[in-house]
Structures are given as structure tokens and as C-alpha cells.
N, C-alpha and C. Protein backbone atom coordinates (compact mmCIF):
# COMPACT_ATOMS: atom_id res chain seq x y z
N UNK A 1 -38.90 21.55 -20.31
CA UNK A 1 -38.17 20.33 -20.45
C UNK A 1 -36.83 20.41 -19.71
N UNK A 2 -36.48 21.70 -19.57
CA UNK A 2 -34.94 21.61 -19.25
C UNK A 2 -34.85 21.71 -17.53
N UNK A 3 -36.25 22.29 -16.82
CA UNK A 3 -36.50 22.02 -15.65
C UNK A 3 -36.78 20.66 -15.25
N UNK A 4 -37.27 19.74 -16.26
CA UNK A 4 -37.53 18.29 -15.54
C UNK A 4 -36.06 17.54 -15.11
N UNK A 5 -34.98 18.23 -16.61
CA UNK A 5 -33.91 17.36 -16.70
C UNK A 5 -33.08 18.06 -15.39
N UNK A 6 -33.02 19.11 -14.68
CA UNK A 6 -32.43 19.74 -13.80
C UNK A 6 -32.89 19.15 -12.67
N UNK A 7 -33.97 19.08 -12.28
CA UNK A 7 -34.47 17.94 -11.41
C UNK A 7 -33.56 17.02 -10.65
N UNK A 8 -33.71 16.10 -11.63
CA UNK A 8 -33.47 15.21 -11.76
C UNK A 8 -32.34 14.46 -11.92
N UNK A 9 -31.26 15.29 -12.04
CA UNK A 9 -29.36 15.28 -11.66
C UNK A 9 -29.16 16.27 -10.77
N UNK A 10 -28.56 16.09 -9.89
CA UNK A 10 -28.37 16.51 -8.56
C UNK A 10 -26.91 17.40 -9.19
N UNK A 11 -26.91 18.99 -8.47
CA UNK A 11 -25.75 19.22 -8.61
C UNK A 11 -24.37 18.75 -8.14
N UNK A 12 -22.71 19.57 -8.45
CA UNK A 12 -22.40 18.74 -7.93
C UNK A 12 -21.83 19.45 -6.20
N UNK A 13 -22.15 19.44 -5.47
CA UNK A 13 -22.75 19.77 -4.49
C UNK A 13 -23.00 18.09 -3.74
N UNK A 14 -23.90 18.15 -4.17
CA UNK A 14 -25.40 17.30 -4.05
C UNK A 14 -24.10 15.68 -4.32
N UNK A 15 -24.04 15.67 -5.54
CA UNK A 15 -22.95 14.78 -5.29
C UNK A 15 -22.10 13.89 -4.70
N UNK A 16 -21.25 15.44 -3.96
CA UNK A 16 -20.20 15.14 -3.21
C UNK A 16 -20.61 14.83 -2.03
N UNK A 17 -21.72 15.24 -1.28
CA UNK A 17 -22.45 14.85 0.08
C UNK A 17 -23.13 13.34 -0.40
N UNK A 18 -23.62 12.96 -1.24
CA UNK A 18 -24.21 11.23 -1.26
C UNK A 18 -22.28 10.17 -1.33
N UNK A 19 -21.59 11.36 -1.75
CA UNK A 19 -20.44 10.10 -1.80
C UNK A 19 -19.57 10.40 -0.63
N UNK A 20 -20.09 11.39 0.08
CA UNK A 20 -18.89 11.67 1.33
C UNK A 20 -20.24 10.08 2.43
N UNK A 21 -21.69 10.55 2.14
CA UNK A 21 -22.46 9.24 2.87
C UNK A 21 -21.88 8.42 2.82
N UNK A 22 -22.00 7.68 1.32
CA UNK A 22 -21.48 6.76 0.90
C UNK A 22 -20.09 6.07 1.62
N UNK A 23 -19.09 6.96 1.86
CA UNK A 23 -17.59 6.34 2.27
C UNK A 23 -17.94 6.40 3.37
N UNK A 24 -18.84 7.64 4.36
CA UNK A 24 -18.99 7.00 5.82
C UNK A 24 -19.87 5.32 5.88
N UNK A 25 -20.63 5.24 5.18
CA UNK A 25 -21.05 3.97 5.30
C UNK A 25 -19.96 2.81 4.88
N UNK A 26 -19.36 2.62 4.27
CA UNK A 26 -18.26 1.75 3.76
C UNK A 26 -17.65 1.55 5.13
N UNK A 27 -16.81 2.97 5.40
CA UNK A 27 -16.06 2.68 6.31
C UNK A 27 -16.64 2.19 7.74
N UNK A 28 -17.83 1.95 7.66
CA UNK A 28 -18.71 1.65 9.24
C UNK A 28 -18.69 0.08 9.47
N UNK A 29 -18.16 -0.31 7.89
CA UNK A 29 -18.22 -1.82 7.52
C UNK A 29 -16.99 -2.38 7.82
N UNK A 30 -15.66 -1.78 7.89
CA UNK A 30 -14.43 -2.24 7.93
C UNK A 30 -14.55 -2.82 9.05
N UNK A 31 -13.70 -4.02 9.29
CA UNK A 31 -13.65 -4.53 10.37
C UNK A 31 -12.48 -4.15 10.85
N UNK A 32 -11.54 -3.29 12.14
CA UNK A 32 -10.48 -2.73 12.38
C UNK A 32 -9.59 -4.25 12.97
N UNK A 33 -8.52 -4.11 12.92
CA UNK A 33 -7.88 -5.55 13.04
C UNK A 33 -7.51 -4.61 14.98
N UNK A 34 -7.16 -5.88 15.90
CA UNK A 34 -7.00 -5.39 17.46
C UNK A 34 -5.71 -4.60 17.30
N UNK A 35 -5.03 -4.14 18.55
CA UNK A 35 -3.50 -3.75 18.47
C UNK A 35 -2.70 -4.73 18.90
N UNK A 36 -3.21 -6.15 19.59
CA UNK A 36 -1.97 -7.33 19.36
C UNK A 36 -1.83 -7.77 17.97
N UNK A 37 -2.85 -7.62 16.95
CA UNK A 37 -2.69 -7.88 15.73
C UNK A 37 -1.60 -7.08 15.11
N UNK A 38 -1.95 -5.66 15.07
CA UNK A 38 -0.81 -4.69 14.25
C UNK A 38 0.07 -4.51 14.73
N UNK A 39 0.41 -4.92 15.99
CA UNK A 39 2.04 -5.31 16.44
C UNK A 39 2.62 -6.45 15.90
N UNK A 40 1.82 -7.66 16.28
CA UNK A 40 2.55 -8.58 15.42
C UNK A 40 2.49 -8.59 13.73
N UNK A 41 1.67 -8.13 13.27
CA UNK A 41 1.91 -8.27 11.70
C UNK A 41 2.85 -7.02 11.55
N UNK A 42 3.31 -5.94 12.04
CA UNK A 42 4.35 -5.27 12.08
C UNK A 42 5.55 -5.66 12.70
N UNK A 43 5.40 -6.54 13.34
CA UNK A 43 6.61 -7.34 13.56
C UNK A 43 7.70 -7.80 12.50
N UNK A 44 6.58 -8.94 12.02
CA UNK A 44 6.76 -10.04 11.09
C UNK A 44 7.19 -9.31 10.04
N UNK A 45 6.70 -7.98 9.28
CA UNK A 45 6.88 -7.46 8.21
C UNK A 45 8.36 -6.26 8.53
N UNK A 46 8.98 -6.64 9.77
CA UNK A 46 10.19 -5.88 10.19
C UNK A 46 11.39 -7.00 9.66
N UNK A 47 10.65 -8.14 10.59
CA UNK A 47 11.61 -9.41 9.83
C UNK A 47 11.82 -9.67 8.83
N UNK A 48 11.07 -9.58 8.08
CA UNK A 48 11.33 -10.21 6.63
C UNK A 48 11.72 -9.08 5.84
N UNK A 49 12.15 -8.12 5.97
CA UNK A 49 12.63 -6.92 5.26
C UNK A 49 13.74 -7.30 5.53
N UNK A 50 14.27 -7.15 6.99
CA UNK A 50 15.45 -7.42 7.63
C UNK A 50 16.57 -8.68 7.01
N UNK A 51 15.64 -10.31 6.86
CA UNK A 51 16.08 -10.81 6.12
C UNK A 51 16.29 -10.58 4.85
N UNK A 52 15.67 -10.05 4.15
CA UNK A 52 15.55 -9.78 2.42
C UNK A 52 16.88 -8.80 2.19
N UNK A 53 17.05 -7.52 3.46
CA UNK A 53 18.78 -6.90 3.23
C UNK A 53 19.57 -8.09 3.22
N UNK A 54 19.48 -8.83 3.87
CA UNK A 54 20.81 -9.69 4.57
C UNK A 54 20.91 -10.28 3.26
N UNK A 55 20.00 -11.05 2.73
CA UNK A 55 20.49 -11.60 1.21
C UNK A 55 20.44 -10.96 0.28
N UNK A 56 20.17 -9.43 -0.02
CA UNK A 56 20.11 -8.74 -1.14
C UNK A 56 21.88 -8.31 -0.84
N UNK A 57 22.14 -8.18 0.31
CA UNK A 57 23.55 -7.52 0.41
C UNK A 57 24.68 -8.66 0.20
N UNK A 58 23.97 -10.03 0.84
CA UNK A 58 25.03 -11.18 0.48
C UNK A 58 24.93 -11.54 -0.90
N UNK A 59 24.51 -11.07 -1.54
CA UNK A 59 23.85 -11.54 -3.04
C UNK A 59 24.92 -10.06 -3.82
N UNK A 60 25.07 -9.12 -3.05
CA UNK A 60 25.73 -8.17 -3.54
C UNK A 60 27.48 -8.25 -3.55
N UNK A 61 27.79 -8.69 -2.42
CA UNK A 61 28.94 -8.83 -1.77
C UNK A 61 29.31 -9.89 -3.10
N UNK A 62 28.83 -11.42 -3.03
CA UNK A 62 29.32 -11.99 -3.63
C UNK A 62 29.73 -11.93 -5.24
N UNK A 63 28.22 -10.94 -5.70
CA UNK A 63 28.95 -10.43 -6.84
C UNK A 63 30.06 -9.99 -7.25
N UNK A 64 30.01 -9.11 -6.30
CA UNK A 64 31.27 -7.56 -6.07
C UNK A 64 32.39 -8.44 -6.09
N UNK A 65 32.93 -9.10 -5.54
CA UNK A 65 34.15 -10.34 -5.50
C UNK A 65 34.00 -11.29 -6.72
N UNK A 66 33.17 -11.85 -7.13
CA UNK A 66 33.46 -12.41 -8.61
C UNK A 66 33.60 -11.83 -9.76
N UNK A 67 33.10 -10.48 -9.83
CA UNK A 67 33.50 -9.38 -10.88
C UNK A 67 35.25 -8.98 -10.50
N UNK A 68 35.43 -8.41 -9.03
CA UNK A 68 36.44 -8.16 -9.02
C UNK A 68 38.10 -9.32 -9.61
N UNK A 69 37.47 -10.21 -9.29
CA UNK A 69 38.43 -11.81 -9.35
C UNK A 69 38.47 -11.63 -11.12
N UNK A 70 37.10 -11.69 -11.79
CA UNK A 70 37.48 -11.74 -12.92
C UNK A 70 38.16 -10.96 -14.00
N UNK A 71 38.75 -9.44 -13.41
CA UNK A 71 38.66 -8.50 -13.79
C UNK A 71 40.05 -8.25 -13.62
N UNK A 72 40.56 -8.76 -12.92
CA UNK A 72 42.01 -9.15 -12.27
C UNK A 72 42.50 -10.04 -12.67
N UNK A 73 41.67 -10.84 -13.36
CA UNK A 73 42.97 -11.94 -13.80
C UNK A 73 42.96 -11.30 -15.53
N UNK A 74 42.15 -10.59 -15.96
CA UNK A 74 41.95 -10.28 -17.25
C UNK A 74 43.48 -9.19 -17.28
């Protein structure tokens, strides 16, 4: 009985080779985006970081001066 059940689950060995298949097949499916694509969507995602400092820091600045103002007249 304990030979049928040995059989019949693959060690793990055995395993790791159907799931290393497995991800080569997946990955045969990806569709790769061109390199004018990942320049420009690396672009775009330079910009908008770029903007997001500019108002995280003007968003900072202005704090920093209304704390200071209020803190000063106290």
C-alpha cells in the first residue's frame, strides 16, 4: 500500500522541475512591452515624482512658516 501511495506523489525533486516548467511556460506568455515604451513610461514616472517633491516640499515650506509665525507671536 505504501508503494502505491509513493507512486503516486512525486518527490520533492520532481516538484521543483514541474514548477521551474511551469514558470518557463508562464513566462513564454508575457507579452514584453518595446524599448520606446519603457523609455517613455520611465519618463512619465520621472515626472510625476519630480512634481510630487515640488509639492510635498511646498506643502512643507509652508507649514514650517505657519508654525514658525504662530509660535512667535505666542
Amino acid at each position: 500500500m505504501s508503494e502505491n501511495t509513493a507512486a503516486k506523489k512525486p518527490g520533492i525533486f520532481g516538484r521543483m522541475a514541474r514548477s521551474f516548467r511551469d514558470m518557463k511556460g508562464e513566462i513564454k506568455k508575457v507579452v514584453w512591452p518595446s524599448r520606446k515604451q519603457i523609455i517613455n513610461n520611465t519618463l512619465i514616472v520621472i515626472a510625476f515624482v519630480a512634481i510630487a517633491a515640488i509639492v510635498v516640499g511646498g506643502v512643507d515650506i509652508l507649514l514650517t512658516t505657519l508654525v514658525d509665525l504662530v509660535l512667535k507671536r505666542l
